[in-house]
N, C-alpha and C. Protein backbone atom coordinates (compact mmCIF):
# COMPACT_ATOMS: atom_id res chain seq x y z
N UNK A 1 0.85 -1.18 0.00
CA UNK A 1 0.00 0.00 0.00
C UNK A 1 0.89 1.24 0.00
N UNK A 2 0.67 2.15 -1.15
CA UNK A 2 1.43 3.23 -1.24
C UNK A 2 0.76 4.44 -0.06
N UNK A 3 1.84 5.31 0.15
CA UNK A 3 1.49 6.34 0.99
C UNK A 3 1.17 8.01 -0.01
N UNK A 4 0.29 7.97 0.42
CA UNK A 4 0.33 9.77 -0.43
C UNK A 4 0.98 10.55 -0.19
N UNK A 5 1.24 11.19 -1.33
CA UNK A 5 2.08 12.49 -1.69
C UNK A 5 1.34 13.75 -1.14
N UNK A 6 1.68 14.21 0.16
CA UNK A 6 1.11 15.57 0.65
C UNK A 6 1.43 16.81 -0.85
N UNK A 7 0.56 17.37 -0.99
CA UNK A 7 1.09 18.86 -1.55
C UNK A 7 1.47 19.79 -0.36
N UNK A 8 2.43 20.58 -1.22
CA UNK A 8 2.51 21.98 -0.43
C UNK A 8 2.62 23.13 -1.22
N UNK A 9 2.06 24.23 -1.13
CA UNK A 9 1.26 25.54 -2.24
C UNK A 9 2.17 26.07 -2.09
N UNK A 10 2.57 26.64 -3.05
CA UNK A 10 3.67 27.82 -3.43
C UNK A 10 3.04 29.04 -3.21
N UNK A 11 4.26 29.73 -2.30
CA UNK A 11 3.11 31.30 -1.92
C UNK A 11 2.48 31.17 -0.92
N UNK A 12 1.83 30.62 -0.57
CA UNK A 12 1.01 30.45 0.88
C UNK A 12 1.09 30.20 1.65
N UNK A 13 0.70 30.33 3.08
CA UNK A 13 0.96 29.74 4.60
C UNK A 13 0.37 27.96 3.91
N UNK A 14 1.33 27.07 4.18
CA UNK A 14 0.81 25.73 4.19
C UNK A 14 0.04 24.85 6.25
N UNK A 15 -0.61 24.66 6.01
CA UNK A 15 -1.64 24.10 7.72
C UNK A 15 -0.66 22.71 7.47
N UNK A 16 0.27 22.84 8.32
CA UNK A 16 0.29 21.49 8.89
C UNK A 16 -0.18 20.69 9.61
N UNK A 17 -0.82 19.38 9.67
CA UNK A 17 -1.51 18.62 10.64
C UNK A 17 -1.44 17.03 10.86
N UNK A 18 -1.43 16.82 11.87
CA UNK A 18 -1.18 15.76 12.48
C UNK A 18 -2.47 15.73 13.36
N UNK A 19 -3.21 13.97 12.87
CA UNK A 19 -4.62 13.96 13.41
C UNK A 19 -4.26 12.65 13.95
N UNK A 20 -4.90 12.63 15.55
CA UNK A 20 -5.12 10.99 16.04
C UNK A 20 -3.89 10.96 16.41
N UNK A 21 -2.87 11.16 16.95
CA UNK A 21 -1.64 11.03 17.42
C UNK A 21 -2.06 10.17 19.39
N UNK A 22 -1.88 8.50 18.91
CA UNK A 22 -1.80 7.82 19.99
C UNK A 22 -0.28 7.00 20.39
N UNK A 23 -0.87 6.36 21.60
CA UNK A 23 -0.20 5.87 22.32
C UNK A 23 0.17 4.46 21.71
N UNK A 24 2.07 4.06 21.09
CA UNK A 24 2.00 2.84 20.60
C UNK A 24 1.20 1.68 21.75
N UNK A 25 1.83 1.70 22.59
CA UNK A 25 1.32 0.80 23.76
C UNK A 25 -0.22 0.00 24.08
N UNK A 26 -0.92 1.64 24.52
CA UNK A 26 -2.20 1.30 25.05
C UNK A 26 -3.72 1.68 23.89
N UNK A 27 -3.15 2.26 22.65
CA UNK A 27 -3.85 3.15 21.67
C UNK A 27 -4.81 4.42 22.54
N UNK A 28 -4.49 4.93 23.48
CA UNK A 28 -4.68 5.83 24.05
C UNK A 28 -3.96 7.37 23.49
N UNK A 29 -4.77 8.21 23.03
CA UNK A 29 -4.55 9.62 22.47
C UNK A 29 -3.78 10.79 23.21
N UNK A 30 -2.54 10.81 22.27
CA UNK A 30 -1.62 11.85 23.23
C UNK A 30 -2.20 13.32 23.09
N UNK A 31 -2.38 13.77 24.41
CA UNK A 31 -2.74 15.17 23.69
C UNK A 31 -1.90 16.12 24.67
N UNK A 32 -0.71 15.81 24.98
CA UNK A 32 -0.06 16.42 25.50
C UNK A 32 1.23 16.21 25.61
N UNK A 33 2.03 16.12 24.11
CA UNK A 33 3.21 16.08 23.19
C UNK A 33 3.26 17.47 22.46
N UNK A 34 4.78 17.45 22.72
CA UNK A 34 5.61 18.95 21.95
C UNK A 34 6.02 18.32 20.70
N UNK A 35 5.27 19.60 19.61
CA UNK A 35 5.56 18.68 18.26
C UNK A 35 6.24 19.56 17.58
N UNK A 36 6.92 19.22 16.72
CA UNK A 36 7.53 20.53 15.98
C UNK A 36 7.62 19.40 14.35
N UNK A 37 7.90 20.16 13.58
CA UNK A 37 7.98 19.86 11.92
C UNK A 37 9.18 20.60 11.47
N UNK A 38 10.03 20.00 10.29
CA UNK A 38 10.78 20.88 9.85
C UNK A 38 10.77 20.26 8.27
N UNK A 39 10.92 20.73 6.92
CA UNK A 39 10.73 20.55 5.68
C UNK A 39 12.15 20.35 5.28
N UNK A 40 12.58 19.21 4.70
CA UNK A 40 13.76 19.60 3.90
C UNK A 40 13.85 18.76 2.18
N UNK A 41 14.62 19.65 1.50
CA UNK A 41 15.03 19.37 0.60
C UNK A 41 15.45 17.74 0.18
N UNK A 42 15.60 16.98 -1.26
CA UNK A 42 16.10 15.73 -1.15
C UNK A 42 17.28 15.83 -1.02
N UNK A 43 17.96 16.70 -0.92
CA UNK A 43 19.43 16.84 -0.22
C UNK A 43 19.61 16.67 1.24
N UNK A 44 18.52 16.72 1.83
CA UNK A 44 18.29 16.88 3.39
C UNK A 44 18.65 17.96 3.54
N UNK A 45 18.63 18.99 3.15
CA UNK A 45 18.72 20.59 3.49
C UNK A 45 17.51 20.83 4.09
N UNK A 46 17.57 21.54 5.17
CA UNK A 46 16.49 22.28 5.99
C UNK A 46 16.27 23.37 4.93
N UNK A 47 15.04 23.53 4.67
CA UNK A 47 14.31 24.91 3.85
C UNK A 47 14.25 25.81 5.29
N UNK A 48 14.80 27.23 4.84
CA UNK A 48 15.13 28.34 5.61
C UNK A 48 13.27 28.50 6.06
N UNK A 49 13.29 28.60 7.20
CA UNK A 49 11.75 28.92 7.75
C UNK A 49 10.53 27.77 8.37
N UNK A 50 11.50 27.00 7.69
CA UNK A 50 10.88 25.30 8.16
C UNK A 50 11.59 24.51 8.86
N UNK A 51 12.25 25.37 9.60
CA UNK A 51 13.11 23.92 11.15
C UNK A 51 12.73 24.07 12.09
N UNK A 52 12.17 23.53 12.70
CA UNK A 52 11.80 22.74 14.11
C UNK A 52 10.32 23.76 14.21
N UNK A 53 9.59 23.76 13.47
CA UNK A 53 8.10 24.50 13.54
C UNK A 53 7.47 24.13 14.75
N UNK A 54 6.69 24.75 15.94
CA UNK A 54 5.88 24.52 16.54
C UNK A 54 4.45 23.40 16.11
N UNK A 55 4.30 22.84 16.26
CA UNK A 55 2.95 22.37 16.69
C UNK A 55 2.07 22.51 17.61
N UNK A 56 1.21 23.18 17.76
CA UNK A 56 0.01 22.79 18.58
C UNK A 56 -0.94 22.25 18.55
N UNK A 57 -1.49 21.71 20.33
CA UNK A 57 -2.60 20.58 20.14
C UNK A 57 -3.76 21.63 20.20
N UNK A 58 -4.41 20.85 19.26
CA UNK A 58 -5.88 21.48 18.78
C UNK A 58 -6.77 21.05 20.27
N UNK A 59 -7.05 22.07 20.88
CA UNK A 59 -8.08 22.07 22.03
C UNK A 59 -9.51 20.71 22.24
N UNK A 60 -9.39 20.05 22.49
CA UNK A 60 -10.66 19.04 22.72
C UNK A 60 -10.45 18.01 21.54
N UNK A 61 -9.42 17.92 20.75
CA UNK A 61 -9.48 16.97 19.91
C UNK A 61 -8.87 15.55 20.65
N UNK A 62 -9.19 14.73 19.76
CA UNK A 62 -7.84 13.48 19.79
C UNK A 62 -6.74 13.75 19.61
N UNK A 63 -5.93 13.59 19.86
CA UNK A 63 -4.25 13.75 19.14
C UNK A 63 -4.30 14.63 18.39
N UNK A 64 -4.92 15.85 17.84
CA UNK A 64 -4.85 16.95 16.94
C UNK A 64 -3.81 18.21 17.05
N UNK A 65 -3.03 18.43 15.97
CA UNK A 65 -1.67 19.13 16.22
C UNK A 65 -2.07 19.86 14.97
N UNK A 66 -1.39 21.06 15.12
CA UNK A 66 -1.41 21.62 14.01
C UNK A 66 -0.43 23.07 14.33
N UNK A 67 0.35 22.87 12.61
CA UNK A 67 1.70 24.10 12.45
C UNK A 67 1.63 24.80 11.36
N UNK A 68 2.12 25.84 11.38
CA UNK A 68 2.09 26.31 9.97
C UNK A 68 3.67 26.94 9.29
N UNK A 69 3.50 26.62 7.74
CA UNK A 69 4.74 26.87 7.36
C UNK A 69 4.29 27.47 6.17
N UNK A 70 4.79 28.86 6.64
CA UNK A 70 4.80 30.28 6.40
C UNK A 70 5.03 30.30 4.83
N UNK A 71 4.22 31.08 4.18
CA UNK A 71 4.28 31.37 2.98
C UNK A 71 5.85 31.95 2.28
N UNK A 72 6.73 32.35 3.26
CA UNK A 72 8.35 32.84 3.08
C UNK A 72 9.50 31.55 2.73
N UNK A 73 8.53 30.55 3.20
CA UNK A 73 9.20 29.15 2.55
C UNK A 73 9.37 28.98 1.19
N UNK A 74 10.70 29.13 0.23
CA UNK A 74 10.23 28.71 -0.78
C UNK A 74 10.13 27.26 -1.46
N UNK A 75 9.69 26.75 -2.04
CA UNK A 75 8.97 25.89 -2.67
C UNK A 75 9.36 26.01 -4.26
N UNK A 76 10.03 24.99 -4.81
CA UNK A 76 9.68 24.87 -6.35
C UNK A 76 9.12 24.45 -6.82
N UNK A 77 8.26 24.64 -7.87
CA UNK A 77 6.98 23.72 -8.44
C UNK A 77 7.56 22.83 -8.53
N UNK A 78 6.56 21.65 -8.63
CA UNK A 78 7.44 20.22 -9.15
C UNK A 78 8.38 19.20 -8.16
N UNK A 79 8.64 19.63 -7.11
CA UNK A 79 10.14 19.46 -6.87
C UNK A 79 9.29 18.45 -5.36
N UNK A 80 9.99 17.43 -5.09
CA UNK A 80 10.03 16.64 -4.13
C UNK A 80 10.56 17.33 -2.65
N UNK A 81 9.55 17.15 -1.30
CA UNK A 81 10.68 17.31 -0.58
C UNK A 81 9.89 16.50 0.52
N UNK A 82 10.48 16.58 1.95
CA UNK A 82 10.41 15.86 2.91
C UNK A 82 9.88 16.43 4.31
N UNK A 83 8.70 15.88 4.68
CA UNK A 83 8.00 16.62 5.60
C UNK A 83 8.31 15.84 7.05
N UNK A 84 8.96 16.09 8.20
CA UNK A 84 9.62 15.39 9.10
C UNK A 84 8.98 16.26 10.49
N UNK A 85 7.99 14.94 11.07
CA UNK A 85 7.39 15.75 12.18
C UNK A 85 8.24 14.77 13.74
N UNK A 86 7.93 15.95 14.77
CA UNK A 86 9.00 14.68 15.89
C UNK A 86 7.84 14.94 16.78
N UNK A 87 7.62 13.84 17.68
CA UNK A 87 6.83 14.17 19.15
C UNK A 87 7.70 13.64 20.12
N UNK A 88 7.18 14.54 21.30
CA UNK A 88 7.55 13.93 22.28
C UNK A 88 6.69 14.39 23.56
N UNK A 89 6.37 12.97 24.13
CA UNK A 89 5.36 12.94 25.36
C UNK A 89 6.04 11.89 26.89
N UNK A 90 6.14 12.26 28.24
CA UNK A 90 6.75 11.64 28.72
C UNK A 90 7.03 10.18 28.66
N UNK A 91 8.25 10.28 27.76
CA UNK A 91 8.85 9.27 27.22
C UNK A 91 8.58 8.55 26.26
N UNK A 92 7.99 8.92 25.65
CA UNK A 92 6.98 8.59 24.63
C UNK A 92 7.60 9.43 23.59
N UNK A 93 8.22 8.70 22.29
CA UNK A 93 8.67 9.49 21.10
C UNK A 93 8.28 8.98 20.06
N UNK A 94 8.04 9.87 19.25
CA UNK A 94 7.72 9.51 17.77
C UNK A 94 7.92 10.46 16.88
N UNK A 95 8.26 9.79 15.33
CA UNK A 95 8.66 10.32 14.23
C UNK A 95 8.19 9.92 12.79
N UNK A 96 7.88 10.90 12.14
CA UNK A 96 7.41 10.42 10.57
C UNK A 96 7.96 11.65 9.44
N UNK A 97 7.90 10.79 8.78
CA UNK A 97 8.59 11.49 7.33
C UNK A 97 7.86 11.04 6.54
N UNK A 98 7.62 12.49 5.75
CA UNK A 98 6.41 12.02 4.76
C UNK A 98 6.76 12.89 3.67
N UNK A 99 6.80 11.91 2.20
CA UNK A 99 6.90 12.92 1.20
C UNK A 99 5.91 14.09 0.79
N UNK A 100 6.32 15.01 -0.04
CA UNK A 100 5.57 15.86 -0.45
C UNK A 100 5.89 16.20 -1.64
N UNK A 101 4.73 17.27 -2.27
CA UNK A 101 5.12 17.44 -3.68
C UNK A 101 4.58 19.20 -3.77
N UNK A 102 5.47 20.08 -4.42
CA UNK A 102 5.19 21.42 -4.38
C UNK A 102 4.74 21.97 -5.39
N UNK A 103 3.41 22.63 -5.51
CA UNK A 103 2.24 22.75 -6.56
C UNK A 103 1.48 23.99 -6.18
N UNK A 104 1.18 24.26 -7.32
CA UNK A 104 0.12 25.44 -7.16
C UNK A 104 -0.69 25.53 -6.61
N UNK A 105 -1.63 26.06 -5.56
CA UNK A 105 -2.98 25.15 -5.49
C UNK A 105 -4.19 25.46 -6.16
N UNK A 106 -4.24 24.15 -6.47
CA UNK A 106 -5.49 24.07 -7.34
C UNK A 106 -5.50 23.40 -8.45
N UNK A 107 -3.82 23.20 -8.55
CA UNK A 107 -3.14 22.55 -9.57
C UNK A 107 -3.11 20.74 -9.34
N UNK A 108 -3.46 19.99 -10.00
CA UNK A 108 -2.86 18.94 -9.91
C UNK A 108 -1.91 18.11 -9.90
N UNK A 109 -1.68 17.22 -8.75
CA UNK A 109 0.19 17.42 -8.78
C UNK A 109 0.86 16.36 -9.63
């Protein structure tokens, strides 16, 4: 099973989000993990404006986080890059990397 290709809009504040963020253990919902995101290049270059982004938990949700990465990011159409979120909850860590693809929006990618 393939994983999807997030877009991210050229020009615009992009909403980062992270939904349902549980517990490997007990499947119990963390909602009180420091999350941060940072974007990089397939070089693994950090994009200037996208390292270690805040996350916050969305008030009354499940595991709901959400960051934003600022329209000052640039982005090339077309171009692959790597969306790398970290948590951490007492003692409790986790990490994902997820591709992306940089597009107009509205555009199909």
């Amino acid at each position: 099973m393939s994983t999807p290709i997030l877009p991210l809009y050229l020009s615009e504040d992009n909403l980062i989000e992270m939904d349902e963020l549980t517990d490997a253990a007990d499947g119990t919902y963390v909602n009180d993990a420091t999350m941060t995101f940072s974007i990089k290049d397939t070089a693994e270059a950090v994009l200037t404006g996208a390292n270690g982004v805040t996350m916050s938990y969305v008030a009354a949700s499940n595991g709901k986080y959400q960051g934003v990465s600022p329209k000052t990011v640039v982005f090339t159409v077309a171009t692959t890059y790597y969306l790398e979120v970290t948590a951490a909850s007492s003692g409790r860590d986790g990490f994902r990397r997820i591709t992306c693809k940089a597009q107009y929006h509205g555009a199909k990618p």
